[in-house]
PDB file of N, CA and C in Angstrom:
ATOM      1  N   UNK A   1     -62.878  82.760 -25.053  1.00  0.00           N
ATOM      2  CA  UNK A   1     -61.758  82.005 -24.554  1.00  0.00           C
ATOM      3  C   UNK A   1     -61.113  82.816 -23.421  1.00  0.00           C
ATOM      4  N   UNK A   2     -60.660  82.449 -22.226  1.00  0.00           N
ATOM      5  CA  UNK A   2     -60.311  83.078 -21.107  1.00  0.00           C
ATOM      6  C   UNK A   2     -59.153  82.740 -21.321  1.00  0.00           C
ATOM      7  N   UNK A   3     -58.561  83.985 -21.074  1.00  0.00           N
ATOM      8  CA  UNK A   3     -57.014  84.275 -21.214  1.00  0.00           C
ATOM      9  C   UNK A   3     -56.163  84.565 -20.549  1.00  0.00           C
ATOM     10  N   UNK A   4     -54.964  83.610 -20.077  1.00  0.00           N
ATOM     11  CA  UNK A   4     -54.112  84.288 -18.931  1.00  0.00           C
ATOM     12  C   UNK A   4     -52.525  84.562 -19.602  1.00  0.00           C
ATOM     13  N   UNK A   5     -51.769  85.792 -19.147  1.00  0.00           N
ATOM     14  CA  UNK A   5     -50.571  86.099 -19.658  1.00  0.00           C
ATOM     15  C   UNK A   5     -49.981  86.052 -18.228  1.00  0.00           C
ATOM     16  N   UNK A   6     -48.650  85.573 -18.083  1.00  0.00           N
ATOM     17  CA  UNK A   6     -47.374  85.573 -16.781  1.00  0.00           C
ATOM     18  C   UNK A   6     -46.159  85.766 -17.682  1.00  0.00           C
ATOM     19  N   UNK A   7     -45.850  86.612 -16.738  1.00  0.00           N
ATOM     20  CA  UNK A   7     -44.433  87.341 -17.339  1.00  0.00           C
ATOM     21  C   UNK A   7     -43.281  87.692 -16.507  1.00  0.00           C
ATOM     22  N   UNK A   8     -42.522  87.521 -16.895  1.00  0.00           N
ATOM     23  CA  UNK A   8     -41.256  88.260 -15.730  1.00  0.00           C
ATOM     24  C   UNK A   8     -40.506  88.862 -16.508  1.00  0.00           C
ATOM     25  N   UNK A   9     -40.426  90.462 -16.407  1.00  0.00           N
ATOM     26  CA  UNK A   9     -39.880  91.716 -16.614  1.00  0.00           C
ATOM     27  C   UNK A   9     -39.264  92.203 -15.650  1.00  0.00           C
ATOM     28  N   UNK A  10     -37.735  92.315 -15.829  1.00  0.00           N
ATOM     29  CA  UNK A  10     -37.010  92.998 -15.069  1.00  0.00           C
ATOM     30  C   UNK A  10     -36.321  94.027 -15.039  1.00  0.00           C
ATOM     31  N   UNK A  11     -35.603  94.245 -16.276  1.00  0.00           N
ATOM     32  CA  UNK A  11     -34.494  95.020 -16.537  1.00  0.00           C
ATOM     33  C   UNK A  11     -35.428  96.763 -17.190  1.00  0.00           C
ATOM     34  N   UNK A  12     -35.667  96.890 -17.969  1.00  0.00           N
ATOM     35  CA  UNK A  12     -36.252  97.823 -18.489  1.00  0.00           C
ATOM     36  C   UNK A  12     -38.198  98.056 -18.718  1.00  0.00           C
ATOM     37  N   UNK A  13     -38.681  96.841 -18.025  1.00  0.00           N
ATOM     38  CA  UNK A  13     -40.169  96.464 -18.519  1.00  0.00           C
ATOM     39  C   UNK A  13     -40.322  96.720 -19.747  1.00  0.00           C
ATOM     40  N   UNK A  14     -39.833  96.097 -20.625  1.00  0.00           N
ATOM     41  CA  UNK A  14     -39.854  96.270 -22.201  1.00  0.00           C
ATOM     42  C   UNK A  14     -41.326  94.632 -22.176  1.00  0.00           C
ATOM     43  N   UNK A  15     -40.750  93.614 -21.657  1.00  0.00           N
ATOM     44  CA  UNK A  15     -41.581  92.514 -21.595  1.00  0.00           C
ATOM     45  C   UNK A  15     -42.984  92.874 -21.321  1.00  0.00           C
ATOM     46  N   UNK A  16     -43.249  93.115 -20.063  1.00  0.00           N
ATOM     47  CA  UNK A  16     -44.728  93.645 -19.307  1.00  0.00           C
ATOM     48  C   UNK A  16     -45.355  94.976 -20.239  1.00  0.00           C
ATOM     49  N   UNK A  17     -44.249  95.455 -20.781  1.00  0.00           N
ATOM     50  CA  UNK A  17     -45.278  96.476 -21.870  1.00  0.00           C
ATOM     51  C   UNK A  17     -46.191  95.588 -23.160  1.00  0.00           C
ATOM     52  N   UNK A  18     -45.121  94.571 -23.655  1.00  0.00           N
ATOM     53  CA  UNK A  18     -45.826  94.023 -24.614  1.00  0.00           C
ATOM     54  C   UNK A  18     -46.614  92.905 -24.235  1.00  0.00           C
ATOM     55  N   UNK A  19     -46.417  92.513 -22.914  1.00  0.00           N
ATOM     56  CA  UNK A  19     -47.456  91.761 -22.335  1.00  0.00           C
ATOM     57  C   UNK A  19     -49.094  92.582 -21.875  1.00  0.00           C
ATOM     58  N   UNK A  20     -48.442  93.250 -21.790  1.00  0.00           N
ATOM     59  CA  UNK A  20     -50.059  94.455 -21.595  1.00  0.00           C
ATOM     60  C   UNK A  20     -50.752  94.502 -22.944  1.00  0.00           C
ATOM     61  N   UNK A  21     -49.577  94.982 -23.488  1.00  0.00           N
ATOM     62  CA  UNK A  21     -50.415  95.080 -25.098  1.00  0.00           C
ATOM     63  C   UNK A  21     -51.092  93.695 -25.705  1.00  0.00           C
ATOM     64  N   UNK A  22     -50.610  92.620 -25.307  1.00  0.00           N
ATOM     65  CA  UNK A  22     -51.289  91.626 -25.836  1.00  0.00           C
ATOM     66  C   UNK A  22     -52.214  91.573 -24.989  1.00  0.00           C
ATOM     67  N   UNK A  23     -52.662  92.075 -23.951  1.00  0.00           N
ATOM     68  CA  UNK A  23     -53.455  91.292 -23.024  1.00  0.00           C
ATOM     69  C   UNK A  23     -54.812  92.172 -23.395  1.00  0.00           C
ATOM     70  N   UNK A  24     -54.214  93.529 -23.443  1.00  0.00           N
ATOM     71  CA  UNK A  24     -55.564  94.525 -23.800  1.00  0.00           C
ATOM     72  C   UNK A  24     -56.541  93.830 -25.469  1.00  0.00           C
ATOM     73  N   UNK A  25     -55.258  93.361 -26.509  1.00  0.00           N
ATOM     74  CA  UNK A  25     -55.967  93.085 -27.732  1.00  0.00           C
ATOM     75  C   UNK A  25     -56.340  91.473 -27.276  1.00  0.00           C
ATOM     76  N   UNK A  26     -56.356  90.385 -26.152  1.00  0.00           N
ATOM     77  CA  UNK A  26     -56.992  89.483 -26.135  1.00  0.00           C
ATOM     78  C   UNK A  26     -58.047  89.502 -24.685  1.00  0.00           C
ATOM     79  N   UNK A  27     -58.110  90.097 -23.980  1.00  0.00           N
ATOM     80  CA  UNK A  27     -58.612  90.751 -22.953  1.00  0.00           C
ATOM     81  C   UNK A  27     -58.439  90.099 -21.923  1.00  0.00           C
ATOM     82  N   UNK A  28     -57.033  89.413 -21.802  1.00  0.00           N
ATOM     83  CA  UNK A  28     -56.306  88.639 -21.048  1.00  0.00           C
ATOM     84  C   UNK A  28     -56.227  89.280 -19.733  1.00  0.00           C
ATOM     85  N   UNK A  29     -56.224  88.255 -18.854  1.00  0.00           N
ATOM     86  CA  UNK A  29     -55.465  88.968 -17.251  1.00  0.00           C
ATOM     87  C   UNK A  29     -54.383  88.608 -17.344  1.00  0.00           C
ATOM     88  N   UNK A  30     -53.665  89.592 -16.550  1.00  0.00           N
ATOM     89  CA  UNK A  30     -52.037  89.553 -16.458  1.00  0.00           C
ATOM     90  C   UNK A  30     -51.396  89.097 -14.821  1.00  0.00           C
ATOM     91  N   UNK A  31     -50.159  88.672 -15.257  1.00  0.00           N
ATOM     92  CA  UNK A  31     -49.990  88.251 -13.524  1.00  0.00           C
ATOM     93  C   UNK A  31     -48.078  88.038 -13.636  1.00  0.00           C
ATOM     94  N   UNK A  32     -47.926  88.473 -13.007  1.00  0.00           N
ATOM     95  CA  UNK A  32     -46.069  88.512 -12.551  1.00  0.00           C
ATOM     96  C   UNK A  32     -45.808  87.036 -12.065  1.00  0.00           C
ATOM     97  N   UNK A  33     -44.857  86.442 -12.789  1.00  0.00           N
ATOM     98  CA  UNK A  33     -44.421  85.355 -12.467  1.00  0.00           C
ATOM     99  C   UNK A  33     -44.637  84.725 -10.897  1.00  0.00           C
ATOM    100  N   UNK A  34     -43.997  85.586  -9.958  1.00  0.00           N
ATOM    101  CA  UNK A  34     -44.315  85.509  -8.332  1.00  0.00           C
ATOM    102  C   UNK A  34     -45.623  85.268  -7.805  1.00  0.00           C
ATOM    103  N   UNK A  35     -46.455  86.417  -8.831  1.00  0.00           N
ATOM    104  CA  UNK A  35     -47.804  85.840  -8.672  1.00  0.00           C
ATOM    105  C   UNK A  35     -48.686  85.006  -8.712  1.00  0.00           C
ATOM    106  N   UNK A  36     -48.282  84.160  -9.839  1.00  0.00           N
ATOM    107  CA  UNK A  36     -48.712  82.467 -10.416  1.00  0.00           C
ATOM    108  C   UNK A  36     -48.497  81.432 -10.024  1.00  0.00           C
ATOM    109  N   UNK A  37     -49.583  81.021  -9.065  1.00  0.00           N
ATOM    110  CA  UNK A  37     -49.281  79.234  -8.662  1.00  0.00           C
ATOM    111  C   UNK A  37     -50.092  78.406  -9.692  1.00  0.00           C
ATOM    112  N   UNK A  38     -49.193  77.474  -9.317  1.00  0.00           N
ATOM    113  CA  UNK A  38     -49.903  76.052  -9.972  1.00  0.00           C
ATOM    114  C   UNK A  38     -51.520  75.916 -10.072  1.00  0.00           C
ATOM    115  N   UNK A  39     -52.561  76.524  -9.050  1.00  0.00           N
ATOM    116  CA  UNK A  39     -53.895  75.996  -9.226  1.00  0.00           C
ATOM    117  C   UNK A  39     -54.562  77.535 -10.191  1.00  0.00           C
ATOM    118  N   UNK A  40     -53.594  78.245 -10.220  1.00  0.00           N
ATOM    119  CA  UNK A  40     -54.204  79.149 -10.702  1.00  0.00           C
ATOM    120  C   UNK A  40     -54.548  78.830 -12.770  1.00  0.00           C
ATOM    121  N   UNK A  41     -53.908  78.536 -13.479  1.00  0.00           N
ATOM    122  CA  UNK A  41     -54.135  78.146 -14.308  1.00  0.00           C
ATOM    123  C   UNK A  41     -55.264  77.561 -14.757  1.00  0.00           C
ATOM    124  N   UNK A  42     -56.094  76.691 -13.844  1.00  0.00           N
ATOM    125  CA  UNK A  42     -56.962  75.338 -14.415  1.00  0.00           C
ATOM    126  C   UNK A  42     -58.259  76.077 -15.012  1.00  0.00           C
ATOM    127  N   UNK A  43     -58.330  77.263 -14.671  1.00  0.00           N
ATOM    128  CA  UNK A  43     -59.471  78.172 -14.835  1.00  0.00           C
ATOM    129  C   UNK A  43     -59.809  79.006 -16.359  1.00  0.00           C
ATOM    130  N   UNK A  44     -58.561  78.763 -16.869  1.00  0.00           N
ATOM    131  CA  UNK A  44     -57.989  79.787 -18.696  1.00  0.00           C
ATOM    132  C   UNK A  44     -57.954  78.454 -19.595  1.00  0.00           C
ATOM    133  N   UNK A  45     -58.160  78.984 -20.491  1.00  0.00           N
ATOM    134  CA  UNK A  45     -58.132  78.330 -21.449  1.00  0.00           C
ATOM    135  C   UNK A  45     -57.301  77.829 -22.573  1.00  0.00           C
ATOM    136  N   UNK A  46     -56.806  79.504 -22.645  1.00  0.00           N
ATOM    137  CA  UNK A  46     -55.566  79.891 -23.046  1.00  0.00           C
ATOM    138  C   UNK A  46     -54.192  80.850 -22.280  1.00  0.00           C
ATOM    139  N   UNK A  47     -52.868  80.055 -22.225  1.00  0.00           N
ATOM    140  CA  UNK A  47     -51.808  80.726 -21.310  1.00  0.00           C
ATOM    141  C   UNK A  47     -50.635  81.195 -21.923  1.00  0.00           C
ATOM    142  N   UNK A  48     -50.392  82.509 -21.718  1.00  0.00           N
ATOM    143  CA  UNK A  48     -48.965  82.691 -22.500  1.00  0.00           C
ATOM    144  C   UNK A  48     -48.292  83.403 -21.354  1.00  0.00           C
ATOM    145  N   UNK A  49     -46.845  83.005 -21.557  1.00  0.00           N
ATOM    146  CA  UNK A  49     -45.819  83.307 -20.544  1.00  0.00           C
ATOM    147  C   UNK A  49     -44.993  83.945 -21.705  1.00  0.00           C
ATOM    148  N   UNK A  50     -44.301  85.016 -20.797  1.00  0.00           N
ATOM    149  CA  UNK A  50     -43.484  85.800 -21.283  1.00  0.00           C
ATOM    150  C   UNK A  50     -42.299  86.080 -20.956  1.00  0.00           C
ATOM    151  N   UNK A  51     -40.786  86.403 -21.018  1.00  0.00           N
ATOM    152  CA  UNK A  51     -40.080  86.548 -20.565  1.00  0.00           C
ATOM    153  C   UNK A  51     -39.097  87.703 -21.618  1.00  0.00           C
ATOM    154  N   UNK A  52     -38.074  88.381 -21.225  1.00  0.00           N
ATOM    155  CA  UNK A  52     -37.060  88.649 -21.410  1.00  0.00           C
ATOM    156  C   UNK A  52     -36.300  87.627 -21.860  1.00  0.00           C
ATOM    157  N   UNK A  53     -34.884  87.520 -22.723  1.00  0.00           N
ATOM    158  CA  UNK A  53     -33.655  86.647 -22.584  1.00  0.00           C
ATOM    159  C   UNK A  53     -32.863  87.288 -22.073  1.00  0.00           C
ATOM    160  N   UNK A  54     -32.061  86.480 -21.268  1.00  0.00           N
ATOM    161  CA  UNK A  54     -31.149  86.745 -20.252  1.00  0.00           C
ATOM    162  C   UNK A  54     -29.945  85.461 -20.480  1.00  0.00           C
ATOM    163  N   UNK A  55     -28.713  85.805 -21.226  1.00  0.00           N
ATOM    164  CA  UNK A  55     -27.568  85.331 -21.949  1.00  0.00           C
ATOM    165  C   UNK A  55     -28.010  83.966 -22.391  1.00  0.00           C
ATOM    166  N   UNK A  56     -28.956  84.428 -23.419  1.00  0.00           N
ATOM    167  CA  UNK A  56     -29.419  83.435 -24.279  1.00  0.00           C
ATOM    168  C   UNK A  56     -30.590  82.585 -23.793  1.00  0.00           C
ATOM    169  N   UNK A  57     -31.414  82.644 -22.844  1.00  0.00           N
ATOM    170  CA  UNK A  57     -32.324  81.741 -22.054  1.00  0.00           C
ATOM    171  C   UNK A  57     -33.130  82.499 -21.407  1.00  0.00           C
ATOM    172  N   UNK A  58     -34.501  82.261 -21.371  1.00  0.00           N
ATOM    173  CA  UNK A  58     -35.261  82.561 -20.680  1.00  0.00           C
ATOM    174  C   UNK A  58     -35.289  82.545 -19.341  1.00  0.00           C
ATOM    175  N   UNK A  59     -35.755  84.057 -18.448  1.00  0.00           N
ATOM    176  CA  UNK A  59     -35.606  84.107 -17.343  1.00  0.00           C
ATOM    177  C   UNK A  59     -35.653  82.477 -16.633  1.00  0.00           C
ATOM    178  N   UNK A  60     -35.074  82.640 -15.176  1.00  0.00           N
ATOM    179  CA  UNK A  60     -35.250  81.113 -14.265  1.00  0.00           C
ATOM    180  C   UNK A  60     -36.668  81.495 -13.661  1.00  0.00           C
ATOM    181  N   UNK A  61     -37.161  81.944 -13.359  1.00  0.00           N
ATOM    182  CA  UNK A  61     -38.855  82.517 -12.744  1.00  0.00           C
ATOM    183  C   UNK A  61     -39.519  81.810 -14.006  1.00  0.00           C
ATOM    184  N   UNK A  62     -39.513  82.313 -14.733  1.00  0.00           N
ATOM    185  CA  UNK A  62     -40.821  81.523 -16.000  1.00  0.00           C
ATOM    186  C   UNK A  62     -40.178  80.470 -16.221  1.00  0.00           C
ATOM    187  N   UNK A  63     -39.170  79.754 -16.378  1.00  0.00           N
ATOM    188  CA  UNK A  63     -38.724  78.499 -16.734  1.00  0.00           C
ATOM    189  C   UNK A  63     -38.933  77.696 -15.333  1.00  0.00           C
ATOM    190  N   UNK A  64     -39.011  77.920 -14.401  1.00  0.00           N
ATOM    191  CA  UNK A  64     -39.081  77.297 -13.332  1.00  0.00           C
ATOM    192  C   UNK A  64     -40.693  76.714 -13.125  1.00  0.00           C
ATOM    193  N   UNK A  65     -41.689  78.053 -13.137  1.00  0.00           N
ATOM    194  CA  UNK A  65     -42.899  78.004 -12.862  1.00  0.00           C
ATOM    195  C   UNK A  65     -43.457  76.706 -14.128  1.00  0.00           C
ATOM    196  N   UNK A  66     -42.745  76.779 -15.600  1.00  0.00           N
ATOM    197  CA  UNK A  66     -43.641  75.783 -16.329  1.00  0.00           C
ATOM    198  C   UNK A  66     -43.091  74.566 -16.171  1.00  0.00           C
ATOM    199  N   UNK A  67     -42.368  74.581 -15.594  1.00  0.00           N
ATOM    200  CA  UNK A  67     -41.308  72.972 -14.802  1.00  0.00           C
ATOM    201  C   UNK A  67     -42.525  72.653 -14.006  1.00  0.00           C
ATOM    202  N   UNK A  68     -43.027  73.070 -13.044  1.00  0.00           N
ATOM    203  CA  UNK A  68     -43.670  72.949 -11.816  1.00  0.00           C
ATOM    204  C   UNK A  68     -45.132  72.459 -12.333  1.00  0.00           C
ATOM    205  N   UNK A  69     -45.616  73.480 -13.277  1.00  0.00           N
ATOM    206  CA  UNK A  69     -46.943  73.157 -14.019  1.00  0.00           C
ATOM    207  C   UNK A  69     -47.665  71.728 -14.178  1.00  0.00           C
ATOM    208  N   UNK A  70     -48.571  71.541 -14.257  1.00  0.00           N
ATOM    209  CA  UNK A  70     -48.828  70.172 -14.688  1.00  0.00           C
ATOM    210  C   UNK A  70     -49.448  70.051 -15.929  1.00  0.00           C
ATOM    211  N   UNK A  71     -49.142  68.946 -16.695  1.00  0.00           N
ATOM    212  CA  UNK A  71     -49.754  69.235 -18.255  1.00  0.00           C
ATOM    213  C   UNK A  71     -51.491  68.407 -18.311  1.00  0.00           C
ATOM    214  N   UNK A  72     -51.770  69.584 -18.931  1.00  0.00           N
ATOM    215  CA  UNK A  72     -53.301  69.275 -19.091  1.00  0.00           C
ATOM    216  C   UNK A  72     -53.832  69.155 -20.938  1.00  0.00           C
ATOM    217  N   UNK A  73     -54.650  68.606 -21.240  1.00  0.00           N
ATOM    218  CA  UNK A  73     -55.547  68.438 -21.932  1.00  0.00           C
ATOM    219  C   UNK A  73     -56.479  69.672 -22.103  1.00  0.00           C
ATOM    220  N   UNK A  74     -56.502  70.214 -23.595  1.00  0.00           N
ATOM    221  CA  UNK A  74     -57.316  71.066 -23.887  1.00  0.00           C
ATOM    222  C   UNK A  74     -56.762  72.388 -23.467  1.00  0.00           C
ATOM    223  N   UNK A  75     -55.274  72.759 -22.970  1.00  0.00           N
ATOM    224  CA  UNK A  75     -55.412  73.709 -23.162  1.00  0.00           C
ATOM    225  C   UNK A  75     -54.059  74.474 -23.913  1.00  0.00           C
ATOM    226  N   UNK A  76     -54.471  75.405 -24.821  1.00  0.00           N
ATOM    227  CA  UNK A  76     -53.342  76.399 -25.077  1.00  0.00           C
ATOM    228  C   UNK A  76     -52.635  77.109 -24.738  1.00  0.00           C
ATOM    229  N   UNK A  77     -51.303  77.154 -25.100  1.00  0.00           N
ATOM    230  CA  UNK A  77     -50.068  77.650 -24.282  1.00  0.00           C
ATOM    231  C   UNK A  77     -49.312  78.242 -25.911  1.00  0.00           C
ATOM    232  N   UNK A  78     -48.965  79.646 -25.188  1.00  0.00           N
ATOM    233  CA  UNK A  78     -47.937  80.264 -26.391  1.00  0.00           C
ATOM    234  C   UNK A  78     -46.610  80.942 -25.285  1.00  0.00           C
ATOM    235  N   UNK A  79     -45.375  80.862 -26.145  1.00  0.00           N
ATOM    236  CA  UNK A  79     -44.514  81.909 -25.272  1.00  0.00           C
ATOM    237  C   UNK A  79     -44.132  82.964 -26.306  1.00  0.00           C
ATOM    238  N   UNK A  80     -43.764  83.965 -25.333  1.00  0.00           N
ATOM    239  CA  UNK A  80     -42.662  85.144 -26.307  1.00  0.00           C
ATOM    240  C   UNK A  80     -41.854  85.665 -25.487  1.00  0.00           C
ATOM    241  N   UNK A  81     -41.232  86.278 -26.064  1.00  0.00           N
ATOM    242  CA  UNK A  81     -39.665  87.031 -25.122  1.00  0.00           C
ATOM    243  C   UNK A  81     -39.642  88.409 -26.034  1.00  0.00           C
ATOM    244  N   UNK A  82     -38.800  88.827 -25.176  1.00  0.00           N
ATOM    245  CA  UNK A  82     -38.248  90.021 -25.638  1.00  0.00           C
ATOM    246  C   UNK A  82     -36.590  90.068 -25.452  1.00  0.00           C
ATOM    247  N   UNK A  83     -35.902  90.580 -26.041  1.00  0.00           N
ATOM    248  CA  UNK A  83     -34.339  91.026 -26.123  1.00  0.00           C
ATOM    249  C   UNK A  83     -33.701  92.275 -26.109  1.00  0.00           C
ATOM    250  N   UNK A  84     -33.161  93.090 -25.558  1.00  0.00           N
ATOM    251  CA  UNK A  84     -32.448  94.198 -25.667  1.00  0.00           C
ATOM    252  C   UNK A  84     -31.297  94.253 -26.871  1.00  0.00           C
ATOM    253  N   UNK A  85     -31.213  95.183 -26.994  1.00  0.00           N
ATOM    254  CA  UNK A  85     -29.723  95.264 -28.021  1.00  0.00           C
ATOM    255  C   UNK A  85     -28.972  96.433 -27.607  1.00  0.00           C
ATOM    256  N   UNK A  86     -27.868  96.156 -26.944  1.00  0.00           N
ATOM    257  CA  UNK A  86     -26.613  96.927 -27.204  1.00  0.00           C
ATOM    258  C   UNK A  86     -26.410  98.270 -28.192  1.00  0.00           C
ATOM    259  N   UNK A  87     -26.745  99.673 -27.680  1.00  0.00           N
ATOM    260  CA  UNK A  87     -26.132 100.348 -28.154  1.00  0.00           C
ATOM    261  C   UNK A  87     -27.540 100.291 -29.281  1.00  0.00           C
ATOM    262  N   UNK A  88     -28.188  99.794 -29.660  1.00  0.00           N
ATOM    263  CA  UNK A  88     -29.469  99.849 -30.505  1.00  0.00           C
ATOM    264  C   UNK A  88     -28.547  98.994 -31.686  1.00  0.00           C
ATOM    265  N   UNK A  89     -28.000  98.545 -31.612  1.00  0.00           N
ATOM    266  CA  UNK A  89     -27.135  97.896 -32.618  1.00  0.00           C
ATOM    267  C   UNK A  89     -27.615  96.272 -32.439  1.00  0.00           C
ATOM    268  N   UNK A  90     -28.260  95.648 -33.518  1.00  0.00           N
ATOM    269  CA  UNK A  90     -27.717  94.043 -33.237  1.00  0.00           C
ATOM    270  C   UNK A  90     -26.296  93.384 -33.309  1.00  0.00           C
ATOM    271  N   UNK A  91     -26.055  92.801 -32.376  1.00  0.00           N
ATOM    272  CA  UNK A  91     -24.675  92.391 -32.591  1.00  0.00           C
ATOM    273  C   UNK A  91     -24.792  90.685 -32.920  1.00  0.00           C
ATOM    274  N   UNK A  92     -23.694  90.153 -33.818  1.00  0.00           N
ATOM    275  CA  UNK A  92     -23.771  89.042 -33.938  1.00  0.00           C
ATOM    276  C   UNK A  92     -22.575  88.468 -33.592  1.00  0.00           C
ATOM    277  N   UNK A  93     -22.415  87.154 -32.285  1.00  0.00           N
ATOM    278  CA  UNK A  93     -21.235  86.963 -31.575  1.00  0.00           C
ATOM    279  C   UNK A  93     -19.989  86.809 -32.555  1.00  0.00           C
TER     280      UNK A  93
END
């Protein structure tokens, strides 16, 4: 199964680390949000986008790019994020 991961990591690359790591255990190619157009996809089989949260929502770069996407047949799509915490503390509002 050909595997593509897009991610947008900004603040600490906490995202793009664990996007690497998934990509090495599925032997995925990786690609920075900026990097990913629309025709590039039709070629994988399977796509996971990644992001950071950023005050509660996923970056606008990856939310934008799967706006743009076109939906296809047959293929798989997963997301994940990552979150920082304050002080190493979870805080609950």
């Amino acid at each position: 199964m050909k595997t593509l991961i897009i991610y947008t990591s900004i603040h600490h690359g906490n995202t793009e680390k664990i996007a690497r790591a998934m990509a090495e255990v599925l032997g995925a190619k990786l690609m920075r949000t900026h990097e990913a157009g629309i025709n590039c996809i039709s070629e994988y089989d399977l796509i996971g986008f990644g992001s950071g949260i950023y005050f509660g929502k996923y970056h606008r770069n990856i939310l934008n790019l799967m706006d743009k996407l076109p939906l296809q047949k047959n293929k798989k799509v997963f997301i994940f994020s990552t979150s920082g915490m304050r002080n190493g503390i979870f805080q609950l509002p």
